[in-house]
Protein backbone atom coordinates (compact mmCIF):
# COMPACT_ATOMS: atom_id res chain seq x y z
CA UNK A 1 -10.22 116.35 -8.82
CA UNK A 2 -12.22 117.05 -11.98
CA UNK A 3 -13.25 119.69 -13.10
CA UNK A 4 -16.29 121.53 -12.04
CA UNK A 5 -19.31 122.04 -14.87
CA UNK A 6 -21.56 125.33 -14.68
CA UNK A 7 -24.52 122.64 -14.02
CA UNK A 8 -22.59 120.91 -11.50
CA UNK A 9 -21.97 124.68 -9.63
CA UNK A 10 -25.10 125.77 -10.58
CA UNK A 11 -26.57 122.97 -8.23
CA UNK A 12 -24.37 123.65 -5.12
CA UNK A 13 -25.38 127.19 -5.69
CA UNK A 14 -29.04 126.46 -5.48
CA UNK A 15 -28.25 124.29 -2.21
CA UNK A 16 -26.43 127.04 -0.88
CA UNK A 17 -29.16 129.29 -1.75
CA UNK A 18 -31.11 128.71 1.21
CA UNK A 19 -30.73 130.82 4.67
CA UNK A 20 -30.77 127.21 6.79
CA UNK A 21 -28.19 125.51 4.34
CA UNK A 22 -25.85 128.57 4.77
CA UNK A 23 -26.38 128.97 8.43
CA UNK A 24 -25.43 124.93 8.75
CA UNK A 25 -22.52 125.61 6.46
CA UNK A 26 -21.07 128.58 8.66
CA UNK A 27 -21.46 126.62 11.40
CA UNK A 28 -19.57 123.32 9.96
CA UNK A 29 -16.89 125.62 8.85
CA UNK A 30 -16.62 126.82 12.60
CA UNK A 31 -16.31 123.58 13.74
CA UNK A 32 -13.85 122.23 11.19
CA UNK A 33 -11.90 120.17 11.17
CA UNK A 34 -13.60 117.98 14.01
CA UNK A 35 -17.62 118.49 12.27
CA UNK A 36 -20.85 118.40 14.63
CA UNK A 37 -22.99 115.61 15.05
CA UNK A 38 -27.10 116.38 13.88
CA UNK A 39 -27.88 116.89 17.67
CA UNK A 40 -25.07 119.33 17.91
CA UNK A 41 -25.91 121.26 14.44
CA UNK A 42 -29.51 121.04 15.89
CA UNK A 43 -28.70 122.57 19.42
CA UNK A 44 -26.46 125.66 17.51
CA UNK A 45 -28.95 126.48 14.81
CA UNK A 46 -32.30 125.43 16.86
CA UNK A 47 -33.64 123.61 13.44
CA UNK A 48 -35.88 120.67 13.69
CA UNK A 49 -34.62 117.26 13.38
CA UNK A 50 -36.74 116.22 10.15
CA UNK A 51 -36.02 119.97 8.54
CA UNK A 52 -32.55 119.48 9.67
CA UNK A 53 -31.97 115.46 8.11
CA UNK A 54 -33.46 117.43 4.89
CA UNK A 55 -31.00 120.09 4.67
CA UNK A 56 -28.03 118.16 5.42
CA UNK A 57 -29.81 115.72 2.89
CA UNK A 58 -29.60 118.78 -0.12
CA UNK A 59 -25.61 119.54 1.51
CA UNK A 60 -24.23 116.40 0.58
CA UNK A 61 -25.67 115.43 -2.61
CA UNK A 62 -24.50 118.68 -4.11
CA UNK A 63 -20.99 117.06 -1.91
CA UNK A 64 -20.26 120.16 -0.20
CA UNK A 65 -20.51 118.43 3.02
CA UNK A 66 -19.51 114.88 4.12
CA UNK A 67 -21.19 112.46 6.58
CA UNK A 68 -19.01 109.90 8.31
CA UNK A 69 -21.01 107.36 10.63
CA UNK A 70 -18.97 107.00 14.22
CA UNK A 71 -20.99 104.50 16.44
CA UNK A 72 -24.27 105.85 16.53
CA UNK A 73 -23.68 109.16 15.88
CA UNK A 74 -23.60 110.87 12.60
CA UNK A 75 -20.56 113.25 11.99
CA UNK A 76 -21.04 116.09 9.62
CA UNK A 77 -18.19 117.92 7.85
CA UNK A 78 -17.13 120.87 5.03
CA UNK A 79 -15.84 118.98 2.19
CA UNK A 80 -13.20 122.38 1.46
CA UNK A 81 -12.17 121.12 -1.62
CA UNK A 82 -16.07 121.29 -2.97
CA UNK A 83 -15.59 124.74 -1.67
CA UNK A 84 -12.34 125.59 -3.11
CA UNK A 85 -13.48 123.81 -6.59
CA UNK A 86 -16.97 126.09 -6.64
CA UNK A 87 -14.44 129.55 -5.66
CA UNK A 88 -11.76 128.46 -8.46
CA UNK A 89 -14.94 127.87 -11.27
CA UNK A 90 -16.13 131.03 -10.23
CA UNK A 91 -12.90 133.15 -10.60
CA UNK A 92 -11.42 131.13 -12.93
CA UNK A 93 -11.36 134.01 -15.99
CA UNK A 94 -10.96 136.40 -13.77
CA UNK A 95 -10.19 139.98 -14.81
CA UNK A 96 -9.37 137.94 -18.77
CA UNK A 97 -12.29 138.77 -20.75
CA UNK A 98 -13.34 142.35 -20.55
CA UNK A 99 -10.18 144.44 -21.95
CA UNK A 100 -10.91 143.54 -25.77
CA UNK A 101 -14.29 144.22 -25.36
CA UNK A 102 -13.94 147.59 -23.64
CA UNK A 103 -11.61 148.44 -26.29
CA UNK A 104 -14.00 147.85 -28.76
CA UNK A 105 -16.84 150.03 -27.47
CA UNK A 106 -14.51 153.21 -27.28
């Protein structure tokens, strides 16, 4: 997996930023490992198809979810390691930085 760029998490952020995107997000992550098809995700979150397709749409370019076609039906799923990647960029100098600077300042 390579590693994640502050522009890269920057634009999952912005995706995420968005009370529909997070509310189709928590409810992926319920339903994970199987995923939802659009007519389920639509049923849970009582979004509009064409708002919905255009959410999803903004959730996997930033690849934080996954589509996999199954006959006609379009399964959605959490791509965890997009998630796991975006946690470990966030935290990755965690609790490093601060001491010297502290230090300094006294």
């Amino acid at each position: 997996m390579s590693k994640l760029t502050d522009q890269n998490a920057a634009k999952t952020f912005a995706a995420l930023g968005n009370s529909t995107r997070l509310m189709v997000l928590r409810q992926l992550v319920q339903a994970a490992p199987e995923g939802l098809t659009v007519g389920d995700i639509q049923r849970l979150t009582d979004v509009p198809a064409s708002t919905l397709a255009h959410h999803l749409a903004s959730l996997v370019s930033v690849g934080i979810v996954d589509q996999e076609k199954q006959g006609r039906e379009m399964i959605n799923r959490v791509n965890f390691a997009t998630i796991e990647q975006l946690s470990g960029h966030l935290l990755e100098n965690c609790c490093a930085g601060l001491a010297s600077t502290r230090e300094d300042a006294a």
